[in-house]
PDB file of N, CA and C in Angstrom:
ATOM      1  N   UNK A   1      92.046 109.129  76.341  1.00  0.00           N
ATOM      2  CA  UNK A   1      92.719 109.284  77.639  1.00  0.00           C
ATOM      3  C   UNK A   1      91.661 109.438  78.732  1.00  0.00           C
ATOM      4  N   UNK A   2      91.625 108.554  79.760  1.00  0.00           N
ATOM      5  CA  UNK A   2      90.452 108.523  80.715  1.00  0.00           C
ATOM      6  C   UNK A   2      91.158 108.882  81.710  1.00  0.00           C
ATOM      7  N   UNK A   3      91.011 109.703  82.648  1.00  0.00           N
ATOM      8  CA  UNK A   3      91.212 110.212  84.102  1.00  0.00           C
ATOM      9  C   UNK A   3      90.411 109.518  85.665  1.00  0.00           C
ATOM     10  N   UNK A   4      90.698 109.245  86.081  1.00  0.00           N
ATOM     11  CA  UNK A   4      90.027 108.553  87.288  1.00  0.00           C
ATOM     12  C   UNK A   4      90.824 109.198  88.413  1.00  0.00           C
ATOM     13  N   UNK A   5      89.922 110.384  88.970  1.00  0.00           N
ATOM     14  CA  UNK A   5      90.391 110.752  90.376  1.00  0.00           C
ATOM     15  C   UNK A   5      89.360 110.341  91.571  1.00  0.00           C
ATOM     16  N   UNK A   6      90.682 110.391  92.679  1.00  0.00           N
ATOM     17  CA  UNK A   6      89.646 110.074  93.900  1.00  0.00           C
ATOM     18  C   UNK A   6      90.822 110.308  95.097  1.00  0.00           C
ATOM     19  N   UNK A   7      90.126 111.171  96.057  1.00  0.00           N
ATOM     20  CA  UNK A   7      90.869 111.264  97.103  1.00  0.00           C
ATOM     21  C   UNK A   7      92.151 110.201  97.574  1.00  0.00           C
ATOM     22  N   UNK A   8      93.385 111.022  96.969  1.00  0.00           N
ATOM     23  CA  UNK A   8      94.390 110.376  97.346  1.00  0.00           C
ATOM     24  C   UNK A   8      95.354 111.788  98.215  1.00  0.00           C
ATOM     25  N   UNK A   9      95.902 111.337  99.458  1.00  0.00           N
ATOM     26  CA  UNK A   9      97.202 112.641  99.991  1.00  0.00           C
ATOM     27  C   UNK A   9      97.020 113.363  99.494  1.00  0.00           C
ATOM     28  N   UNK A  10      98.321 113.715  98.257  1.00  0.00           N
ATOM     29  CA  UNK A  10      97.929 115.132  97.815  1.00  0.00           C
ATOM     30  C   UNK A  10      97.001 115.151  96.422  1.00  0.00           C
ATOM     31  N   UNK A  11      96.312 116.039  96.237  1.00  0.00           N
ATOM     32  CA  UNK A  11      95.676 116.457  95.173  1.00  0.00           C
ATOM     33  C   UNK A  11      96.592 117.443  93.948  1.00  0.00           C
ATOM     34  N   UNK A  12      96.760 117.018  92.991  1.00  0.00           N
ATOM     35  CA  UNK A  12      97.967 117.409  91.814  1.00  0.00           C
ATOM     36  C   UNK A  12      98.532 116.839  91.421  1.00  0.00           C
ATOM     37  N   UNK A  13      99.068 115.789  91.602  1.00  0.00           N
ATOM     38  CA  UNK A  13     100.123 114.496  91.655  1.00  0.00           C
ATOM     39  C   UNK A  13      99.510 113.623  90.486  1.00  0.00           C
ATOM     40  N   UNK A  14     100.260 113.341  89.536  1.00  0.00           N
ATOM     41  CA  UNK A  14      99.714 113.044  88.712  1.00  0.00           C
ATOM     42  C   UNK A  14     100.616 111.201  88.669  1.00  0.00           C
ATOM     43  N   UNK A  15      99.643 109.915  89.331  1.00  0.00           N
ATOM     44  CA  UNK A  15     100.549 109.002  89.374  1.00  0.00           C
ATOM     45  C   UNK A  15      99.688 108.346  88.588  1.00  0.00           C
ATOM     46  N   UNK A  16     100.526 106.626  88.192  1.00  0.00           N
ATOM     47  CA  UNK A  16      99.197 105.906  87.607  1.00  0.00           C
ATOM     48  C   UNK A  16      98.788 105.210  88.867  1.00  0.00           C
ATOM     49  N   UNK A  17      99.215 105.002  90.146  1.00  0.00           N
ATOM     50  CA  UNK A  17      98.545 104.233  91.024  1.00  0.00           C
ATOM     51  C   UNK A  17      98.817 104.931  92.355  1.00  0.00           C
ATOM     52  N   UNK A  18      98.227 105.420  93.023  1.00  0.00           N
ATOM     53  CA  UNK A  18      98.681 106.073  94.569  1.00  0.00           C
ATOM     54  C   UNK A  18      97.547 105.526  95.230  1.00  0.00           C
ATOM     55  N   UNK A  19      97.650 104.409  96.203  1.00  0.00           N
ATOM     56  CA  UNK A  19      97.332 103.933  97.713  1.00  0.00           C
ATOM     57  C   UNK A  19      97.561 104.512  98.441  1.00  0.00           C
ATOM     58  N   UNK A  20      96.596 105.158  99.517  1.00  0.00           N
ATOM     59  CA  UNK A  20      96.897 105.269 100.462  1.00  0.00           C
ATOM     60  C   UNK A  20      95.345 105.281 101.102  1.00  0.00           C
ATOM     61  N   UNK A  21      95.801 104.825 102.525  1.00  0.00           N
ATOM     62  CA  UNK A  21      94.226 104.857 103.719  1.00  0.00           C
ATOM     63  C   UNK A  21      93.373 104.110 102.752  1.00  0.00           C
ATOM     64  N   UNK A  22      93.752 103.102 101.923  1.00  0.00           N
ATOM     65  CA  UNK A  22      92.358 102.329 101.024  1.00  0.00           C
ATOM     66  C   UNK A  22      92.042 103.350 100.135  1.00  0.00           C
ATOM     67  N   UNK A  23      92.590 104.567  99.554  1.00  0.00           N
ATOM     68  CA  UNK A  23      91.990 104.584  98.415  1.00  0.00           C
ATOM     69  C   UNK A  23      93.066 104.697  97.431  1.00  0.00           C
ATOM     70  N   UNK A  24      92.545 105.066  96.538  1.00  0.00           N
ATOM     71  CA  UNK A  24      93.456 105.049  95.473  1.00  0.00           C
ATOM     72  C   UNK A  24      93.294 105.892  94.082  1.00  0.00           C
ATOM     73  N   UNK A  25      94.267 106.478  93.770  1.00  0.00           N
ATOM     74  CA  UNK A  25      94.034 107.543  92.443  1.00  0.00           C
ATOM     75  C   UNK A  25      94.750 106.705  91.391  1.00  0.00           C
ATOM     76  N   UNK A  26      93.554 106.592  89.997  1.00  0.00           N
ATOM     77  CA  UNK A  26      94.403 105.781  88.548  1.00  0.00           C
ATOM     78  C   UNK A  26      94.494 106.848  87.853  1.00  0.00           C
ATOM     79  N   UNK A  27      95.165 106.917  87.199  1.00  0.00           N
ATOM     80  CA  UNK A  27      95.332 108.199  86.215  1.00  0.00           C
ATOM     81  C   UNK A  27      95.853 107.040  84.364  1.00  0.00           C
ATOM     82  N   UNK A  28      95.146 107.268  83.713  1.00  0.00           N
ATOM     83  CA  UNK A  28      94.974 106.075  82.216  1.00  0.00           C
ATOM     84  C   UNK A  28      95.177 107.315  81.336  1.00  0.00           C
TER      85      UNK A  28
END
């Protein structure tokens, strides 16, 4: 299970894809 965070809105949110302002959080 690999985690890939990166400044997305909120921080906690556990999505597999959240865009926003160009970036984006993957969660695998």
């Amino acid at each position: 299970m690999e985690v890939k965070k990166k400044a997305c809105g909120s921080y906690g949110e556990v999505v597999s894809e959240c865009r926003k302002d160009g970036i984006t959080l993957v969660v695998l």
